[in-house]
Protein backbone atom coordinates (compact mmCIF):
# COMPACT_ATOMS: atom_id res chain seq x y z
CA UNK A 1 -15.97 -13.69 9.22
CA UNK A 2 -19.46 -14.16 6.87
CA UNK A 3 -19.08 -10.26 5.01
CA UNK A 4 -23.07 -9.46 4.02
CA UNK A 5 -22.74 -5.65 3.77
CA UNK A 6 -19.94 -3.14 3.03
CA UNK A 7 -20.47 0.26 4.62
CA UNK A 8 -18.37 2.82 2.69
CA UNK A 9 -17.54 6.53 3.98
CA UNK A 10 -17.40 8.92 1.32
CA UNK A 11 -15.45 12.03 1.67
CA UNK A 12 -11.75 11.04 1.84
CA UNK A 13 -12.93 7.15 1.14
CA UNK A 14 -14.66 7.78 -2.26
CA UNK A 15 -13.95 10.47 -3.15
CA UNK A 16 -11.35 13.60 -2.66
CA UNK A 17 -13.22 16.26 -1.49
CA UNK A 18 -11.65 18.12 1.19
CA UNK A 19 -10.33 20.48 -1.04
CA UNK A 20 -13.44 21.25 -2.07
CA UNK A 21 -14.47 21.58 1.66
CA UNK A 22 -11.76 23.53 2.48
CA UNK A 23 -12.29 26.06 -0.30
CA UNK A 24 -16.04 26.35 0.82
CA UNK A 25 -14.32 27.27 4.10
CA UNK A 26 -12.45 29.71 3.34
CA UNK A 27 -14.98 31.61 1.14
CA UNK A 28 -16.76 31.80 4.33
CA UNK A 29 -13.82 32.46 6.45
CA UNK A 30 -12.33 34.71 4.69
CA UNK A 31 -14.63 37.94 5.10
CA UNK A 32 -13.77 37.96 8.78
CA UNK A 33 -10.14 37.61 7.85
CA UNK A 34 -9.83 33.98 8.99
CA UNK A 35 -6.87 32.27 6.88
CA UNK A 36 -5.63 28.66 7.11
CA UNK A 37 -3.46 26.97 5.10
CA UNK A 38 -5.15 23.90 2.96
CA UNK A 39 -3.01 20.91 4.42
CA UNK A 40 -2.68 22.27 8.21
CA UNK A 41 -6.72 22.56 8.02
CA UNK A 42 -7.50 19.05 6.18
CA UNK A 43 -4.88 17.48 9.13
CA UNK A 44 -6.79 19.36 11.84
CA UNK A 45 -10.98 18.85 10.59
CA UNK A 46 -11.26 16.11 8.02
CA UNK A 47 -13.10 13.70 9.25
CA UNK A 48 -14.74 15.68 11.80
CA UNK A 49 -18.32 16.97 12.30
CA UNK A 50 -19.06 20.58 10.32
CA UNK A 51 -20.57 22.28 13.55
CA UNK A 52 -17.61 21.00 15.90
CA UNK A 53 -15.49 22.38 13.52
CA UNK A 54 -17.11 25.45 13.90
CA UNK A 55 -17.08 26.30 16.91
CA UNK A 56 -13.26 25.51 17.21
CA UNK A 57 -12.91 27.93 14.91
CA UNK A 58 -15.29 30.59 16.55
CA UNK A 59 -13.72 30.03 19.62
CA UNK A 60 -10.03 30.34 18.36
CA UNK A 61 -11.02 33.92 16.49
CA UNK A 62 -13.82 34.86 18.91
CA UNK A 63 -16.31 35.18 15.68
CA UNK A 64 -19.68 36.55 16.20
CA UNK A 65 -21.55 33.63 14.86
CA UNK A 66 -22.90 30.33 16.37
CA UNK A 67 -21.70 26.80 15.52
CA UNK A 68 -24.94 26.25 14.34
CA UNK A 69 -24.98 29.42 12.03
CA UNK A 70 -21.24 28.94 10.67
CA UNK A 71 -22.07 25.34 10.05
CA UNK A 72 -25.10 26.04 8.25
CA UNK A 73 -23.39 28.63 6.04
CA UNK A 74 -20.86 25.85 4.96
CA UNK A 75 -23.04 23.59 4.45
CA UNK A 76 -25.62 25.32 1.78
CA UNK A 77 -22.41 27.15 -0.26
CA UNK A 78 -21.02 23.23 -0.34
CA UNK A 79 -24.09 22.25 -1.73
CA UNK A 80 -24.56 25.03 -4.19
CA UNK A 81 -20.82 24.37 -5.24
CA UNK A 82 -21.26 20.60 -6.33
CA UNK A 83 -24.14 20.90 -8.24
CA UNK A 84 -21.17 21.91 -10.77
CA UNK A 85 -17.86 20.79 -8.78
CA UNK A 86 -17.63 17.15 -8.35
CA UNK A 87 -14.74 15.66 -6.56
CA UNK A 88 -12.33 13.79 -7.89
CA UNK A 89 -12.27 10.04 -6.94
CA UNK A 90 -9.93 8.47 -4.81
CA UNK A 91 -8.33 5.29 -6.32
CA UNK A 92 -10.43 2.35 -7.39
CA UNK A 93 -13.39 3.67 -5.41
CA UNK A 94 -15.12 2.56 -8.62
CA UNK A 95 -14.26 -0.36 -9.32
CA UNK A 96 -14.92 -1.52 -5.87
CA UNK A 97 -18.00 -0.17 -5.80
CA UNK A 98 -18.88 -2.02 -8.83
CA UNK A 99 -17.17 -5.26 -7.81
CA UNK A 100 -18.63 -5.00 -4.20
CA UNK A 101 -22.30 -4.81 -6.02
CA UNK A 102 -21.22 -7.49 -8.48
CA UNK A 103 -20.62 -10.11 -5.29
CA UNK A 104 -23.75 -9.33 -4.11
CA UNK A 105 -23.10 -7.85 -0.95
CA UNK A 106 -25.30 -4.75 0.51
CA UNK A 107 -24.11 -1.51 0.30
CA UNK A 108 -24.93 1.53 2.33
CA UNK A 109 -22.88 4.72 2.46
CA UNK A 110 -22.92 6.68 5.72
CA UNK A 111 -21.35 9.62 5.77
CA UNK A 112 -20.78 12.94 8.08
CA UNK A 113 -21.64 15.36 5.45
CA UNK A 114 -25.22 16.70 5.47
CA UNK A 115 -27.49 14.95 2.67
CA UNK A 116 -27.69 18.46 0.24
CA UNK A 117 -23.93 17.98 0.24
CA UNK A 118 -23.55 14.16 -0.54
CA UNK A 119 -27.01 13.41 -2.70
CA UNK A 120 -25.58 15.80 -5.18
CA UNK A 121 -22.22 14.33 -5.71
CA UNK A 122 -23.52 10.87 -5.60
CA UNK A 123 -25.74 11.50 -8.08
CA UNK A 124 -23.73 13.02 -10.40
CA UNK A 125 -21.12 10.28 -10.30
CA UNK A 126 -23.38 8.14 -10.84
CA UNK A 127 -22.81 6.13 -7.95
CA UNK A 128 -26.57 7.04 -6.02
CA UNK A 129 -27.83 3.24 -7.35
CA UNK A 130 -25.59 1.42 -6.65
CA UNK A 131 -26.81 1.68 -2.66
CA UNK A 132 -29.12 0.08 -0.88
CA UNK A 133 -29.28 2.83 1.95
CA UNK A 134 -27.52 6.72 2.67
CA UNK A 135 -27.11 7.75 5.71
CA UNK A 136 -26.14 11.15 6.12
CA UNK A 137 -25.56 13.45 9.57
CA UNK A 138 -29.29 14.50 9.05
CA UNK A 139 -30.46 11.14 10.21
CA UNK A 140 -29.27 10.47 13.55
CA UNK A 141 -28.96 12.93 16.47
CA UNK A 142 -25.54 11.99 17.43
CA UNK A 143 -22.87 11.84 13.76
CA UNK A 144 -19.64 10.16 13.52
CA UNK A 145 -18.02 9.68 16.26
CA UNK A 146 -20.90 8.14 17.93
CA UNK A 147 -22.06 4.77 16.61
CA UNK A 148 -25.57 6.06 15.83
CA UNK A 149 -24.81 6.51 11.75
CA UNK A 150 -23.47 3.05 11.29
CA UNK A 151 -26.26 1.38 13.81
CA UNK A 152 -28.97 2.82 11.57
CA UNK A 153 -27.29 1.79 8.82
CA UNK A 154 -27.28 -1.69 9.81
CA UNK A 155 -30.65 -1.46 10.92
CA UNK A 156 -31.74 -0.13 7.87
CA UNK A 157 -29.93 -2.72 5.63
CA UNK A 158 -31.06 -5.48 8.27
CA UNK A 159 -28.11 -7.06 9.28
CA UNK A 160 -25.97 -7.59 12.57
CA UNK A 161 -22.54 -6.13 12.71
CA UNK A 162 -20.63 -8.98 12.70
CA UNK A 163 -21.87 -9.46 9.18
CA UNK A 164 -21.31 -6.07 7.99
CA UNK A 165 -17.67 -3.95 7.66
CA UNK A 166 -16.67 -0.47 6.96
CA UNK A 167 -14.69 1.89 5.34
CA UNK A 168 -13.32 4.95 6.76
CA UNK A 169 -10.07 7.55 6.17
CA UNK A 170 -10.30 9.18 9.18
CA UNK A 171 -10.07 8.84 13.62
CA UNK A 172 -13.62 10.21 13.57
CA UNK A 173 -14.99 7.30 11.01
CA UNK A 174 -12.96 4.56 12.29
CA UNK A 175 -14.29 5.12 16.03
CA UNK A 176 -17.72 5.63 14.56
CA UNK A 177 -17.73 1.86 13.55
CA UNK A 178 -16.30 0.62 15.84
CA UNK A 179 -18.79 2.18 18.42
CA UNK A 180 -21.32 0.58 16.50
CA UNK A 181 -19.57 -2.96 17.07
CA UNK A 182 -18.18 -3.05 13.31
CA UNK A 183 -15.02 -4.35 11.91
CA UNK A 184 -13.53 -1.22 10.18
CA UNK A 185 -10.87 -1.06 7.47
CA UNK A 186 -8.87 2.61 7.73
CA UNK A 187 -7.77 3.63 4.74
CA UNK A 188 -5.36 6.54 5.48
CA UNK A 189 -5.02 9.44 2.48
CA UNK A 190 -2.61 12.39 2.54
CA UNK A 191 -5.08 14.52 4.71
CA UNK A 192 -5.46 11.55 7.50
CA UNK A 193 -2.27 9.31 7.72
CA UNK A 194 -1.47 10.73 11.47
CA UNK A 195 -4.27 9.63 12.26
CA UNK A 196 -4.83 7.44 15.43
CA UNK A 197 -6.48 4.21 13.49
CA UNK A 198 -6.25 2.18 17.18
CA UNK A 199 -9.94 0.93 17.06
CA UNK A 200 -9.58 -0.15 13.62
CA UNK A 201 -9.41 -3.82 12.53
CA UNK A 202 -7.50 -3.83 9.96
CA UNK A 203 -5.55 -0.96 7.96
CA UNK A 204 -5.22 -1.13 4.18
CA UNK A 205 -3.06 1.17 1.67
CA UNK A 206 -5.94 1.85 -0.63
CA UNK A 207 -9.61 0.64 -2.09
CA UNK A 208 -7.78 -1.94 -4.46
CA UNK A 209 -6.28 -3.69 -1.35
CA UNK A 210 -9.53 -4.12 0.17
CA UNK A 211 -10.97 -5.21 -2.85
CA UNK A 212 -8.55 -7.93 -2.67
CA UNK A 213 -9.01 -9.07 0.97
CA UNK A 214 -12.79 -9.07 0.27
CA UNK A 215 -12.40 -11.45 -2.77
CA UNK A 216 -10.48 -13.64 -0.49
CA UNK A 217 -13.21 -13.98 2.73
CA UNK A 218 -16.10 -14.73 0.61
């Protein structure tokens, strides 16, 4: 396998931040006395597109809203919230990040978060630099789990797939690469380890362990 290109996730991969989505959430929710509980509504959305999430939720309390208006609700208070809230990171996202630049290798983050939510938090971690390409759910028509994120990705950073390989936590991310013909490392955290990581080609218990594979292929 010849590795030019690591394509990293970020929420749940990078860094911990569905807390932080899930207290956007319930600001939102709560006014139309909507409650979940943190863990059973990390295990049921993470990973999974903002508007489809919505209109579960609509559905379930018959909310007089559209996906499309709920989703856009969560996604300007999450932006407004990290401009001074960043998440925590997940183990050794940074120094893989750092190492993967080190080797060489491209580097593109494609994420399902809309770019006012993940600029801001790559930014201020100082991690924006470090890639050669973002791709957020703001550039494709169809977001994780369709291909479409990671295929402009590749595009972007010029490469096939079979020289590129991702980095997801979740169902959703995993079958996004591998819809777009990638080799996908799942990386399960507290929020995603029921996960069904089937399409995945390989599963890893954190960055570091990847880190170490990688070393080994090149």
């Amino acid at each position: 396998m010849m590795i030019k290109a690591v394509l990293f996730d970020m929420d749940g991969t990078l860094v911990d931040s569905e807390s932080m989505h899930f207290q956007c959430w319930s600001q939102i929710l709560a006014p139309l006395n909507v409650f979940y509980q943190e863990d059973d509504f990390c295990q049921r959305f993470s990973g999974r597109p903002t508007v489809e999430a919505a209109k579960e939720i609509i559905t379930q309390y018959n909310l007089p809203e559209t996906p499309e208006q709920l989703a856009q609700r969560k996604h300007s208070l999450f932006s407004d919230y990290v401009q001074s809230h960043l998440p925590v990171l997940m183990p050794y996202a940074k120094q893989t990040l750092l190492a993967v630049k080190n080797m060489g290798l491209k580097m593109a983050l494609v994420t399902g978060s809309a770019r006012c939510e993940a600029e801001p938090i790559l930014t201020g971690l100082g991690f924006y630099d470090l890639f050669d390409t973002l791709v957020t759910k703001d550039d494709v028509n169809a977001p994780k789990p369709a291909g479409d994120p990671y295929i402009l990705a590749l595009k972007q950073l010029n490469i096939p797939p079979h020289d590129g390989i991702a980095i997801e936590d979740t169902c959703t991310g995993v079958t996004a690469a591998h819809n777009a013909n990638l080799a996908v490392v799942a990386i399960a955290n507290s929020h995603t380890y029921t996960h069904d990581f089937t399409n995945a080609t390989y599963q890893m218990k954190d960055l570091n362990a990847f880190l170490l594979w990688l070393e080994s292929q090149l």
